[in-house]
N, C-alpha and C. Protein backbone atom coordinates (compact mmCIF):
# COMPACT_ATOMS: atom_id res chain seq x y z
N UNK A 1 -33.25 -43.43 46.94
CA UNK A 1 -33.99 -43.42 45.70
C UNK A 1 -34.76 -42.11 45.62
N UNK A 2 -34.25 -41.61 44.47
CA UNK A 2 -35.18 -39.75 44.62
C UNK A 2 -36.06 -40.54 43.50
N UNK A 3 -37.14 -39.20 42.86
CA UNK A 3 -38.36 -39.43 42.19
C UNK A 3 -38.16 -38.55 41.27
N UNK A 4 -37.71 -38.59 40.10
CA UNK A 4 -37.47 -38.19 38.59
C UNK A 4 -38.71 -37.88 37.81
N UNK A 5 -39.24 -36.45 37.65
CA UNK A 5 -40.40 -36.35 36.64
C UNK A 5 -40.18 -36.16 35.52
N UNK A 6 -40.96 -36.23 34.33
CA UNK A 6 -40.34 -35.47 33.45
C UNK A 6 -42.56 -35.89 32.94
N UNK A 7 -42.71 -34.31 32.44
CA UNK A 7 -43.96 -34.19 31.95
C UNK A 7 -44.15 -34.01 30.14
N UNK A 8 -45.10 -34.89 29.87
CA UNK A 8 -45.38 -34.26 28.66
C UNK A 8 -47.06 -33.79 28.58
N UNK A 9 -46.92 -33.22 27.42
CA UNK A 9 -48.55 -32.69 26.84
C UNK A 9 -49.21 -33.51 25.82
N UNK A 10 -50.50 -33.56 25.76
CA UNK A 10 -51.28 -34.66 25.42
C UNK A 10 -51.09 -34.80 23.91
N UNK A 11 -50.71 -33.89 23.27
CA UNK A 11 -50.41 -33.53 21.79
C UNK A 11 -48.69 -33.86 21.82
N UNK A 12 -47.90 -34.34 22.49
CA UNK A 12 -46.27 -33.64 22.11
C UNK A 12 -46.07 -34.92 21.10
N UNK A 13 -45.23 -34.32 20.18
CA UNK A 13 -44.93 -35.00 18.73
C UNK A 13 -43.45 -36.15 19.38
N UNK A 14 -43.51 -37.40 17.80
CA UNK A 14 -42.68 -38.17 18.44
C UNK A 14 -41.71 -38.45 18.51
N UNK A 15 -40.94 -37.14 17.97
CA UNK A 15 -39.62 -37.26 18.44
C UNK A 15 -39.36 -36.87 20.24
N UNK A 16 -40.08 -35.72 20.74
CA UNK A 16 -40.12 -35.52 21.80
C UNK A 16 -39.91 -36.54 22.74
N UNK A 17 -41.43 -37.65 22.34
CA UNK A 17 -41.90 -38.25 23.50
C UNK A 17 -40.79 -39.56 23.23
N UNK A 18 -39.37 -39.95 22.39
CA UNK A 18 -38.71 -40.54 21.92
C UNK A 18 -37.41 -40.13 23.09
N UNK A 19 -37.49 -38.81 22.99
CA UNK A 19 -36.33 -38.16 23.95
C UNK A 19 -36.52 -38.42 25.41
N UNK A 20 -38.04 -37.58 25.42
CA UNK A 20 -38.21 -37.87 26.87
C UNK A 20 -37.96 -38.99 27.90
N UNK A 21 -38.27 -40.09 26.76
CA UNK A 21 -38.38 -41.31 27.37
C UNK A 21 -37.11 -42.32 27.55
N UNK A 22 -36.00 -41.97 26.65
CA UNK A 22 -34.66 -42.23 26.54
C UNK A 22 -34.39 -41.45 27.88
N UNK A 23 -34.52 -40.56 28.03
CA UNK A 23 -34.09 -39.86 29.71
C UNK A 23 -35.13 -40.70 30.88
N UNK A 24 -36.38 -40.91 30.31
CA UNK A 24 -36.80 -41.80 31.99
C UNK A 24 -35.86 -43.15 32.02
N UNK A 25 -35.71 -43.74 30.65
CA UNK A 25 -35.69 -44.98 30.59
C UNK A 25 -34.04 -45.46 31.85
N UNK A 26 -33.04 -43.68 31.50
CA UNK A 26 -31.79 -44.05 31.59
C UNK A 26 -31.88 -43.48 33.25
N UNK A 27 -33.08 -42.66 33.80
CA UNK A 27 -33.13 -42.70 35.45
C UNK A 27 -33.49 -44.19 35.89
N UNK A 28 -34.56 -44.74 35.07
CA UNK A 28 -34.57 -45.88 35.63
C UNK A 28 -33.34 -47.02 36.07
N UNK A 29 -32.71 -46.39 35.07
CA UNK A 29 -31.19 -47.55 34.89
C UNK A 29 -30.82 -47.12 36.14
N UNK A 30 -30.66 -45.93 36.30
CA UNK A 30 -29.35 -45.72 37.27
C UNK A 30 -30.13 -45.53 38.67
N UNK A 31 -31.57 -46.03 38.96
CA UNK A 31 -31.79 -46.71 40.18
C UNK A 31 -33.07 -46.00 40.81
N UNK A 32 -33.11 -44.40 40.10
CA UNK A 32 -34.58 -43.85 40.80
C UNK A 32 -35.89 -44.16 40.08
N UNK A 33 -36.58 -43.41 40.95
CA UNK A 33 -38.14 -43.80 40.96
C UNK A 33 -38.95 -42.75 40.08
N UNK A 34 -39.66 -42.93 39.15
CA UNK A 34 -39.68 -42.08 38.04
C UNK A 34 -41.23 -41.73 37.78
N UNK A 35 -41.93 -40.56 37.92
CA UNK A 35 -43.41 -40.13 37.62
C UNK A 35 -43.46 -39.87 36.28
N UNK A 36 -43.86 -39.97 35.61
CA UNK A 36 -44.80 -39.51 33.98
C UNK A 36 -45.62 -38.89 33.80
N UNK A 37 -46.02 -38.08 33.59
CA UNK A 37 -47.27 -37.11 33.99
C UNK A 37 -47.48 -36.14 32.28
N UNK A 38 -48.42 -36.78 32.20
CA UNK A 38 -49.37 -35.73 30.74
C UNK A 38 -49.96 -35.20 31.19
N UNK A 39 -49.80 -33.61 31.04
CA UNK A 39 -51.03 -32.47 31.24
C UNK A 39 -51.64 -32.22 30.18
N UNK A 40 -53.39 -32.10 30.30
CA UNK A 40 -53.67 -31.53 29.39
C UNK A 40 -53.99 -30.10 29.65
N UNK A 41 -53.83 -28.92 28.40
CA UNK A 41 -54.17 -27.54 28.30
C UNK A 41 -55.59 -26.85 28.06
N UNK A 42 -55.99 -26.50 28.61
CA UNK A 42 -57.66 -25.74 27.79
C UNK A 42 -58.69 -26.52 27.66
N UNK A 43 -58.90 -27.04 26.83
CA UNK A 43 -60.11 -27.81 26.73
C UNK A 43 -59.43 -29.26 25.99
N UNK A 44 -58.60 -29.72 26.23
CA UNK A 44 -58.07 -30.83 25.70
C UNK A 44 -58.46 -31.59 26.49
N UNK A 45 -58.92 -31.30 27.73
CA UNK A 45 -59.30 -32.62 28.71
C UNK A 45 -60.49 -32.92 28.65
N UNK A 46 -61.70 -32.29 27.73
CA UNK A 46 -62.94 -33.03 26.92
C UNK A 46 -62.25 -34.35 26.00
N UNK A 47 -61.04 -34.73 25.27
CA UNK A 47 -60.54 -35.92 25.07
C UNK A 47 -59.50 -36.22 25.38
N UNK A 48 -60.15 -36.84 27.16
CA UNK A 48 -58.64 -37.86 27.77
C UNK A 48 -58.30 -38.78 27.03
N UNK A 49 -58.98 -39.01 25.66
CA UNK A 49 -58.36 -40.67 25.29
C UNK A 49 -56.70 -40.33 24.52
N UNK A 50 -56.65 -38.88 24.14
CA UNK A 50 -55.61 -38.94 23.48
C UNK A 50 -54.33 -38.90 24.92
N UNK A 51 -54.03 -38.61 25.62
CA UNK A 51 -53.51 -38.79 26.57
C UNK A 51 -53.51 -39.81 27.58
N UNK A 52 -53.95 -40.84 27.27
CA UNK A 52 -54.03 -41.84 27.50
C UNK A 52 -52.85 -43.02 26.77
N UNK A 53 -53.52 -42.77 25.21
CA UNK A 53 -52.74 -42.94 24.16
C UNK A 53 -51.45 -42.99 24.41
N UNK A 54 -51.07 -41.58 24.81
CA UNK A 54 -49.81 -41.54 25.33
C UNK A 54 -49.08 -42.37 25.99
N UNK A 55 -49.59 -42.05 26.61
CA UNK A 55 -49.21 -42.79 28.06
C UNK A 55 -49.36 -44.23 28.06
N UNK A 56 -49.82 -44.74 27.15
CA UNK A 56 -49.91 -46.16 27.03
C UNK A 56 -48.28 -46.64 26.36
N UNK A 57 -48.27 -45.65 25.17
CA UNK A 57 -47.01 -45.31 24.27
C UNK A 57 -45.73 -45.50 25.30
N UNK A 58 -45.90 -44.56 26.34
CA UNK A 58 -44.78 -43.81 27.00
C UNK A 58 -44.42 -45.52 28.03
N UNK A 59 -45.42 -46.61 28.32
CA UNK A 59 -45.31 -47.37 29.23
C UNK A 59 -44.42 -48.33 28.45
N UNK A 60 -45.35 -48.65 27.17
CA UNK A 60 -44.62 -49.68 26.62
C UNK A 60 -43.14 -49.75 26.39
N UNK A 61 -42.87 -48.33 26.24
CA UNK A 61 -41.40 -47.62 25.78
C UNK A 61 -40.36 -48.25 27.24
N UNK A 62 -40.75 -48.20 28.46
CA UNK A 62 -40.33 -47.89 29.85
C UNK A 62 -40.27 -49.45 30.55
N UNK A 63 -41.36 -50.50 29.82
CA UNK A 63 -41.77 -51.33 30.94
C UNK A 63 -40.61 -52.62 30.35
N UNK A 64 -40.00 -52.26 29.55
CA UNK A 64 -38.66 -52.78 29.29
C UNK A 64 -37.37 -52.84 30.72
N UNK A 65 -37.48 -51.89 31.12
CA UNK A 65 -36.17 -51.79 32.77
C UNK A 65 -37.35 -51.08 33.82
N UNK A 66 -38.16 -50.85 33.65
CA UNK A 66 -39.28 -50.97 34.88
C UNK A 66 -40.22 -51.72 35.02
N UNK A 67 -41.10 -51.33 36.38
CA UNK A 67 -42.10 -51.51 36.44
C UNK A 67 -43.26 -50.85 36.87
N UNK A 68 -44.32 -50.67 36.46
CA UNK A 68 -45.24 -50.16 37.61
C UNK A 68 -45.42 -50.18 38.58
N UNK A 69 -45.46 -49.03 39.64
CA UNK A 69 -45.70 -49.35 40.97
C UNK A 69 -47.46 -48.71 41.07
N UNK A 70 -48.00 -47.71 40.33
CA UNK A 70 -48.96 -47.27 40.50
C UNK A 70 -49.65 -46.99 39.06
N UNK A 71 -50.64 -47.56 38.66
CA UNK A 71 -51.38 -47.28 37.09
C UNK A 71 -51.67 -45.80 36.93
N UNK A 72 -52.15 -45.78 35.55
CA UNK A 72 -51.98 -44.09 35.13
C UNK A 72 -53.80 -43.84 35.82
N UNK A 73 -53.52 -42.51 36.50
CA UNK A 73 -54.96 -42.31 36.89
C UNK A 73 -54.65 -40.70 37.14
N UNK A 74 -56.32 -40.25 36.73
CA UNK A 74 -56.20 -38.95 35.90
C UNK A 74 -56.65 -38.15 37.05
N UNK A 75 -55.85 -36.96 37.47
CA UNK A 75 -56.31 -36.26 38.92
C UNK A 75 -56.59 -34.49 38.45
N UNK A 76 -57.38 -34.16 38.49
CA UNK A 76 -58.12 -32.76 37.56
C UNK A 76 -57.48 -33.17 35.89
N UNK A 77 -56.38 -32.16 35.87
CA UNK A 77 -56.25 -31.79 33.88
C UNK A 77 -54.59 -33.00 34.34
N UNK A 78 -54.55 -33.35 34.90
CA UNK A 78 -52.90 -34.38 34.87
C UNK A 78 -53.09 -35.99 35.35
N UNK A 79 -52.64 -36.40 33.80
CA UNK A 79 -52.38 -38.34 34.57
C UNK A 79 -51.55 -38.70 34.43
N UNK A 80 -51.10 -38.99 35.64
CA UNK A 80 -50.00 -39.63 36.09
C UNK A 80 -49.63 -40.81 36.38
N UNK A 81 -48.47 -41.50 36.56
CA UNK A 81 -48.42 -42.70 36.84
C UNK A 81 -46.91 -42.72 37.41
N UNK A 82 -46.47 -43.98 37.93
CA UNK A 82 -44.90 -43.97 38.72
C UNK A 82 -44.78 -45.31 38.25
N UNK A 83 -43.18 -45.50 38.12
CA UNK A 83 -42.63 -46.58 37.60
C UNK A 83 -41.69 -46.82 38.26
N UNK A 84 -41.32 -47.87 39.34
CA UNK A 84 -39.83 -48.07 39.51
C UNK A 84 -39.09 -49.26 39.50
N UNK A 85 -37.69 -49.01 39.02
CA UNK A 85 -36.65 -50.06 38.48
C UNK A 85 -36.91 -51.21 38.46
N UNK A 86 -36.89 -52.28 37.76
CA UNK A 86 -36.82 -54.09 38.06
C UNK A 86 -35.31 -53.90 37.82
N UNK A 87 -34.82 -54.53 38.71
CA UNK A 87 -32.96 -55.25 38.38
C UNK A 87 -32.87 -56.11 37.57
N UNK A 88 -33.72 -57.07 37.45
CA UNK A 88 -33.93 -57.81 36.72
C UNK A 88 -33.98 -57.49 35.00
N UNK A 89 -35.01 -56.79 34.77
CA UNK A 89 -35.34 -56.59 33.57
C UNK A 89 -34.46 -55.60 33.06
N UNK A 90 -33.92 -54.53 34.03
CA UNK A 90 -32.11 -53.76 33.77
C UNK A 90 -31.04 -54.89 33.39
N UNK A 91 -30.63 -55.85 33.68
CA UNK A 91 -29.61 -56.31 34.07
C UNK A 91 -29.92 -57.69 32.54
N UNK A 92 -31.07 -57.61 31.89
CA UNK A 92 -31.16 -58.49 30.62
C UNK A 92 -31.55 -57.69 29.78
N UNK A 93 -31.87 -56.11 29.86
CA UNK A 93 -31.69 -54.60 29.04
C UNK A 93 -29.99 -54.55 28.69
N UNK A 94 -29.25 -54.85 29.47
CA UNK A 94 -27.93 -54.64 29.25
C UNK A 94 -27.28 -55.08 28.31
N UNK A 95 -27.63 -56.38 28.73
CA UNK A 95 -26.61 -57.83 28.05
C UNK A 95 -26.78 -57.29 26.81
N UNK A 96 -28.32 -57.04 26.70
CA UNK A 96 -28.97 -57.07 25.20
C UNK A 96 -28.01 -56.17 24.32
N UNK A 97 -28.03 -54.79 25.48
CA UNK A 97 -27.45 -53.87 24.60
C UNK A 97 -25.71 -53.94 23.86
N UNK A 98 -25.37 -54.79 25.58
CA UNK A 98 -23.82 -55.37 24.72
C UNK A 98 -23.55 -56.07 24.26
N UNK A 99 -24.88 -57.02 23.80
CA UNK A 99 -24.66 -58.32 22.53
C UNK A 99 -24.58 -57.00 21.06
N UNK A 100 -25.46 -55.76 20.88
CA UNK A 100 -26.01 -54.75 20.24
C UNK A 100 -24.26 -54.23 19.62
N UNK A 101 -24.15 -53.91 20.75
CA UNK A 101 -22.53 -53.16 20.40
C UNK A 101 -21.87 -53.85 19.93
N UNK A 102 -21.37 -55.53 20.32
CA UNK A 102 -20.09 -56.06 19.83
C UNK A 102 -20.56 -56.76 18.36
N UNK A 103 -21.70 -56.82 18.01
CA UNK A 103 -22.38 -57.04 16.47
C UNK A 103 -21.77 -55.38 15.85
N UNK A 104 -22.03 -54.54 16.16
CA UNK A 104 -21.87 -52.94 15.46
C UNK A 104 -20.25 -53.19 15.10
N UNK A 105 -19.49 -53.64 16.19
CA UNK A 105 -18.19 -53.40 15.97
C UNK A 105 -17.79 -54.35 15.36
N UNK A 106 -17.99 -55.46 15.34
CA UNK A 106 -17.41 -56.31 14.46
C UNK A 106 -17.54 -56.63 13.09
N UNK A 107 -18.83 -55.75 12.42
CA UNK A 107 -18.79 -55.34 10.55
C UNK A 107 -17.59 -54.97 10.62
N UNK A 108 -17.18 -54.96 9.59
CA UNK A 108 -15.54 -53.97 9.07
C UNK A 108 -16.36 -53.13 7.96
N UNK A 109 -15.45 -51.88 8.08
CA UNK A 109 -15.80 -51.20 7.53
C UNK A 109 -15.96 -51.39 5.71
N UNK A 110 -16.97 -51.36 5.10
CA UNK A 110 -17.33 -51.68 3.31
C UNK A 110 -17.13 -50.11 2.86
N UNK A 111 -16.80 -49.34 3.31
CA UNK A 111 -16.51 -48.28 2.58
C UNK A 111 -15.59 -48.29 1.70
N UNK A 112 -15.79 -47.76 0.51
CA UNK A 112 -14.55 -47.36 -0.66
C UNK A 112 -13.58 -46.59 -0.97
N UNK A 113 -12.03 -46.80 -0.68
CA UNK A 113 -11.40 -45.98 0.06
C UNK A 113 -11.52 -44.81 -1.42
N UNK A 114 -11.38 -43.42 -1.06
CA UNK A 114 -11.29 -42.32 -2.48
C UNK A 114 -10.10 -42.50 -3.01
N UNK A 115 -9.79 -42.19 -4.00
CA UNK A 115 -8.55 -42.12 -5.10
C UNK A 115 -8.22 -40.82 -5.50
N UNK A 116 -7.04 -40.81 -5.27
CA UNK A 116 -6.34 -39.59 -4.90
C UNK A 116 -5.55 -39.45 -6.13
């Protein structure tokens, strides 16, 4: 089991933190142990709450196929936290997703064919 970081900043917009987290979500799948870490820049760390925020964001997103092994706790300008895999909560993430797919595939297509 290696340890997968991936950092964001206390401000990053939400498509980012949408991406980022589609990449922890899919280390988690495939079995490693994953850190999260918001830095803040300059004087952004006069308000930890917005990075917090985050990171509250970033858990809820994650605690779907993980779990916490260690809460977010703030060490100088970076808080961090570690999450690793439940099998469990992977393995009823799945199903979900392939109940997801065979609903997608089985609409038929309502498009209108063009006239030529």
């Amino acid at each position: 089991m290696t340890v997968k970081e991936i950092r964001f900043n206390a401000n990053t917009d939400t498509h980012d933190i949408e991406f980022k987290t589609k990449h922890l979500k899919q280390f988690l799948m495939d079995g490693h142990k994953v850190k999260a870490t918001v830095l803040y820049k300059g004087r952004m760390i006069t308000h930890p709450e917005f990075g917090r925020k985050l990171m509250e964001e970033i858990l809820e997103k994650l605690l779907e196929v993980g779990k916490i092994e260690s809460p977010p706790k703030l060490e100088g300008k970076m808080l961090t936290t570690y999450l690793v895999p439940d099998k469990n909560k992977i393995t009823v993430y799945k199903t979900k997703l392939e109940k997801e797919n065979k609903q997608i595939a089985q609409v038929p297509n309502t498009e209108p064919a063009e006239n030529k």
